[in-house]
C-alpha atoms as a PDB file:
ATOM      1  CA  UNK A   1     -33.001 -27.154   0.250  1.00  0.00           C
ATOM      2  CA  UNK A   2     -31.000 -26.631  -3.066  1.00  0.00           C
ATOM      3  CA  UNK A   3     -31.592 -22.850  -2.791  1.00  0.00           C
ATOM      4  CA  UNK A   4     -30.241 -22.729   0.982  1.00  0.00           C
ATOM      5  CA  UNK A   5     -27.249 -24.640  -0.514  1.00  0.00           C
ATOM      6  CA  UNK A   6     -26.311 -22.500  -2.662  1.00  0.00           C
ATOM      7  CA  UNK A   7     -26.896 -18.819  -0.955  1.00  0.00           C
ATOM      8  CA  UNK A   8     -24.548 -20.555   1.904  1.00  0.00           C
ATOM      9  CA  UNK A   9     -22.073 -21.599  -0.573  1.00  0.00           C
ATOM     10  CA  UNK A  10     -21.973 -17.713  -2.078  1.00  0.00           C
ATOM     11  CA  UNK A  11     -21.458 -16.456   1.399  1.00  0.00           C
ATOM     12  CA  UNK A  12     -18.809 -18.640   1.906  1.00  0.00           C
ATOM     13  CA  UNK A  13     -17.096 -17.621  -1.019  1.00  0.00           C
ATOM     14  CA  UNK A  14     -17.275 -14.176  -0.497  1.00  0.00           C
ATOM     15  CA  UNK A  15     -16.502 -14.729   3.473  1.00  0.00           C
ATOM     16  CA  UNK A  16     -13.262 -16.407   1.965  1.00  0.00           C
ATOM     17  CA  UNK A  17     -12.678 -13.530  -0.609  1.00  0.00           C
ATOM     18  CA  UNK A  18     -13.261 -10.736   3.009  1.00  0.00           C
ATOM     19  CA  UNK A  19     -10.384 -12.982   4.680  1.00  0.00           C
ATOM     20  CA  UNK A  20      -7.911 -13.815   1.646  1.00  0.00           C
ATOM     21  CA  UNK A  21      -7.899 -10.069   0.255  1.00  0.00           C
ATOM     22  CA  UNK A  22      -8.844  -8.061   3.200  1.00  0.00           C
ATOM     23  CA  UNK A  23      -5.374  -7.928   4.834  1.00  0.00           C
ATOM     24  CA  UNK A  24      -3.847  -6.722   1.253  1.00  0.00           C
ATOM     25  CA  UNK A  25      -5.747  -3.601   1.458  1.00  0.00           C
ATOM     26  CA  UNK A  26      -5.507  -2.830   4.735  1.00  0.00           C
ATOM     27  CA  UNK A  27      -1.705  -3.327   4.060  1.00  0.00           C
ATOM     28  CA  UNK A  28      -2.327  -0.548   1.534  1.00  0.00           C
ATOM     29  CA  UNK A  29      -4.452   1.936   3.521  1.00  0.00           C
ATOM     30  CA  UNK A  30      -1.291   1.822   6.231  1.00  0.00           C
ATOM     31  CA  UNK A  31       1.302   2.101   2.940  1.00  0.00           C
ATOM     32  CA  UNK A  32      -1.300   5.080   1.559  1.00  0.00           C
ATOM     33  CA  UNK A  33      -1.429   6.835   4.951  1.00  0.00           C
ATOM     34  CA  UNK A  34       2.194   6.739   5.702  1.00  0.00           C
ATOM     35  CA  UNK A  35       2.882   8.405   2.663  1.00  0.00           C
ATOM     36  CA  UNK A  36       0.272  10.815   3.161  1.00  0.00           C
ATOM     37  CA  UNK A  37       1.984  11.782   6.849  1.00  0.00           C
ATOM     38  CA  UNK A  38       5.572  12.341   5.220  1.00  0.00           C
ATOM     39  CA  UNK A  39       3.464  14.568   2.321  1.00  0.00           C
ATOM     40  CA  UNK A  40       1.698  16.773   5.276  1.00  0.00           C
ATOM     41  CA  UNK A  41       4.441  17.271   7.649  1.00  0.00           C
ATOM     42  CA  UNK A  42       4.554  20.376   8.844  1.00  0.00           C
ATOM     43  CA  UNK A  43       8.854  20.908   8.758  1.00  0.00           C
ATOM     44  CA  UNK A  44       9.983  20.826   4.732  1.00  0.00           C
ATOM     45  CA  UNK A  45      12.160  17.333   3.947  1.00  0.00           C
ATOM     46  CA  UNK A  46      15.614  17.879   4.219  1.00  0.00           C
ATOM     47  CA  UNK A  47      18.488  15.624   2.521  1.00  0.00           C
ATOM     48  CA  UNK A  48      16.303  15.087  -0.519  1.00  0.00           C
ATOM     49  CA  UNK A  49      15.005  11.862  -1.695  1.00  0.00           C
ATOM     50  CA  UNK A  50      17.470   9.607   0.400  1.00  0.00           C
ATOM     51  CA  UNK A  51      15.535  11.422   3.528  1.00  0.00           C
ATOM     52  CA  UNK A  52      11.980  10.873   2.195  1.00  0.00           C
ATOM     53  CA  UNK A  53      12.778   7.385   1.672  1.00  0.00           C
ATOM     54  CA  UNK A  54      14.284   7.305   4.954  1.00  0.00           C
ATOM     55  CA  UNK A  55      11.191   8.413   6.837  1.00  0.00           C
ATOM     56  CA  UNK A  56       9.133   6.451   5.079  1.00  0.00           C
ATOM     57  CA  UNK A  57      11.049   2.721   5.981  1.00  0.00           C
ATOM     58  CA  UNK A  58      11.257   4.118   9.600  1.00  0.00           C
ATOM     59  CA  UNK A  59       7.257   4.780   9.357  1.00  0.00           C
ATOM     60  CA  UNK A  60       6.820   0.922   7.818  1.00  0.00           C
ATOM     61  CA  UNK A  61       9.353   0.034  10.643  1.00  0.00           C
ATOM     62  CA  UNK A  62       6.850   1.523  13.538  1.00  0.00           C
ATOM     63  CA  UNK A  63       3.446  -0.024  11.311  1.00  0.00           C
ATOM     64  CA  UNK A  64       5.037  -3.307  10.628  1.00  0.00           C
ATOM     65  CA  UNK A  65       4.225  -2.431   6.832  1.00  0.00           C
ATOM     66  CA  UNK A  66       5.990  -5.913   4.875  1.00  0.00           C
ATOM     67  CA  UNK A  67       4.237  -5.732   1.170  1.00  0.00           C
ATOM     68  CA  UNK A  68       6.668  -2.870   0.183  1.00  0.00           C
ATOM     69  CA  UNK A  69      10.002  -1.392   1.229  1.00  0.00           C
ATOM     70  CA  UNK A  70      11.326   1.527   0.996  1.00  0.00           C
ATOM     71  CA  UNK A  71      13.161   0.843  -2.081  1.00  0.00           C
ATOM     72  CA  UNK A  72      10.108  -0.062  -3.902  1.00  0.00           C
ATOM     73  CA  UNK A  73       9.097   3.964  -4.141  1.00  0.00           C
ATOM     74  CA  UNK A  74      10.253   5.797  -6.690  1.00  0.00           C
ATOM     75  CA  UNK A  75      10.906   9.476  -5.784  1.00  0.00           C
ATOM     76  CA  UNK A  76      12.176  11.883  -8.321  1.00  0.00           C
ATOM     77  CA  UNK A  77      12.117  15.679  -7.941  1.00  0.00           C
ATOM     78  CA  UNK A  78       9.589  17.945 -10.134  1.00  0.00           C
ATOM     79  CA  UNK A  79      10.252  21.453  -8.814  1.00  0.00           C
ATOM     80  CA  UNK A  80      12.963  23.946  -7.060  1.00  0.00           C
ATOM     81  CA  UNK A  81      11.601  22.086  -3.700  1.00  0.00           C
ATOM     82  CA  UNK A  82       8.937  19.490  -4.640  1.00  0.00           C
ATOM     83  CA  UNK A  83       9.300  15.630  -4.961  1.00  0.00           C
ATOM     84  CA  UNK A  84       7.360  13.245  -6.277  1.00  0.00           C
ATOM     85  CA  UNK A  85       6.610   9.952  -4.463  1.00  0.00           C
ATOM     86  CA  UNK A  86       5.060   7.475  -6.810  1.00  0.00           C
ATOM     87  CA  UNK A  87       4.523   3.519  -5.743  1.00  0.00           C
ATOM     88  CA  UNK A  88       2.923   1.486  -7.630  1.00  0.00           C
ATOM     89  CA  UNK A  89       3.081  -2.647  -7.185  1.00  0.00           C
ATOM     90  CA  UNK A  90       1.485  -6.081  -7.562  1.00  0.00           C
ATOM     91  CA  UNK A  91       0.406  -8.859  -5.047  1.00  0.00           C
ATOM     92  CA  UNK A  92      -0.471 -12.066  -5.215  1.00  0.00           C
ATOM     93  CA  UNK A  93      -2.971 -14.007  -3.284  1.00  0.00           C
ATOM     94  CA  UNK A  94      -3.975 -17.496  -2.963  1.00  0.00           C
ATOM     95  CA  UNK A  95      -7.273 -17.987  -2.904  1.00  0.00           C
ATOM     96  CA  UNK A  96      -8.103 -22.055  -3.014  1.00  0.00           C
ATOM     97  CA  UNK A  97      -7.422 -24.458  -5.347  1.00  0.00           C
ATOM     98  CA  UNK A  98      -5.697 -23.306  -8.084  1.00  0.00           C
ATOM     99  CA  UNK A  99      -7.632 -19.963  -8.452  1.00  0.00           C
ATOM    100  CA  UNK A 100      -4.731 -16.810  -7.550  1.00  0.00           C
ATOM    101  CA  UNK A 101      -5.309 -13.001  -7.749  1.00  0.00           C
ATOM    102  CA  UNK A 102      -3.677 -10.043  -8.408  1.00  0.00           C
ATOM    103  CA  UNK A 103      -4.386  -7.175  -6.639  1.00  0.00           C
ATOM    104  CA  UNK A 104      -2.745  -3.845  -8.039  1.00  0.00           C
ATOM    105  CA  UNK A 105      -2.044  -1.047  -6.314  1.00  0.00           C
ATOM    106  CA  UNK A 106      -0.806   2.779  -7.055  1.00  0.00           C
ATOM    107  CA  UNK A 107      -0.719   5.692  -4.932  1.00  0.00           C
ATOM    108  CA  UNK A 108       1.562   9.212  -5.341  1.00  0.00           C
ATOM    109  CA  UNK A 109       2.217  12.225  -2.924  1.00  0.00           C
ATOM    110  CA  UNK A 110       3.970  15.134  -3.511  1.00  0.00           C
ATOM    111  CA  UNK A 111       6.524  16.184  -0.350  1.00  0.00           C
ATOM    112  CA  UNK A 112       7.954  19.570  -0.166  1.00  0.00           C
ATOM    113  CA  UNK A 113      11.754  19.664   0.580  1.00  0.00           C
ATOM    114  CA  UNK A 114      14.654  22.173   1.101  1.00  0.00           C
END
């Protein structure tokens, strides 16, 4: 009886960790795949890194992306037409009790412009 106990009461906490922290990285995947569509676009970026940012808040607009904003990147330019698009950020989860993560998260691209 004690051993059913406690292999319910690790699947329950690892059901609770699925549900508490699984929404945080799909929230990344979508951030990590938007970026990767404004990196493989087939027409080169024009307007620079005001544009890039641009496309990428009206991508989070479509995906309902709300972790990040488009401010949050940070886009600086590393060749005659190449920027690089860097985000890297925290979040917090509850989990119960007093118990909290932090889940890290980092990605870059690099998006070809005019």
């Amino acid at each position: 009886m004690l051993s059913i106990l406690v292999v319910l009461s690790l699947v329950a906490f690892f059901v609770t960790l699925l549900f508490k922290l699984g929404p945080a990285y799909m929230g990344f995947w979508t951030i990590k795949s938007v970026m990767d569509e404004v990196a493989v676009q087939t027409t080169p970026t024009d307007g620079g890194a005001r544009e890039i940012a641009n496309q990428i808040g009206r991508r989070f607009d479509i995906n309902s992306v709300s972790q990040v904003s488009a401010k949050d990147f940070k886009i600086r330019r590393t060749g005659e037409n190449l920027y690089e698009v860097t985000l890297d950020y925290e979040q917090r989860q509850h989990l119960f009790f007093n118990v909290d993560t932090v889940l890290t998260f980092a990605y870059r691209v690099d998006v070809k412009g005019r």
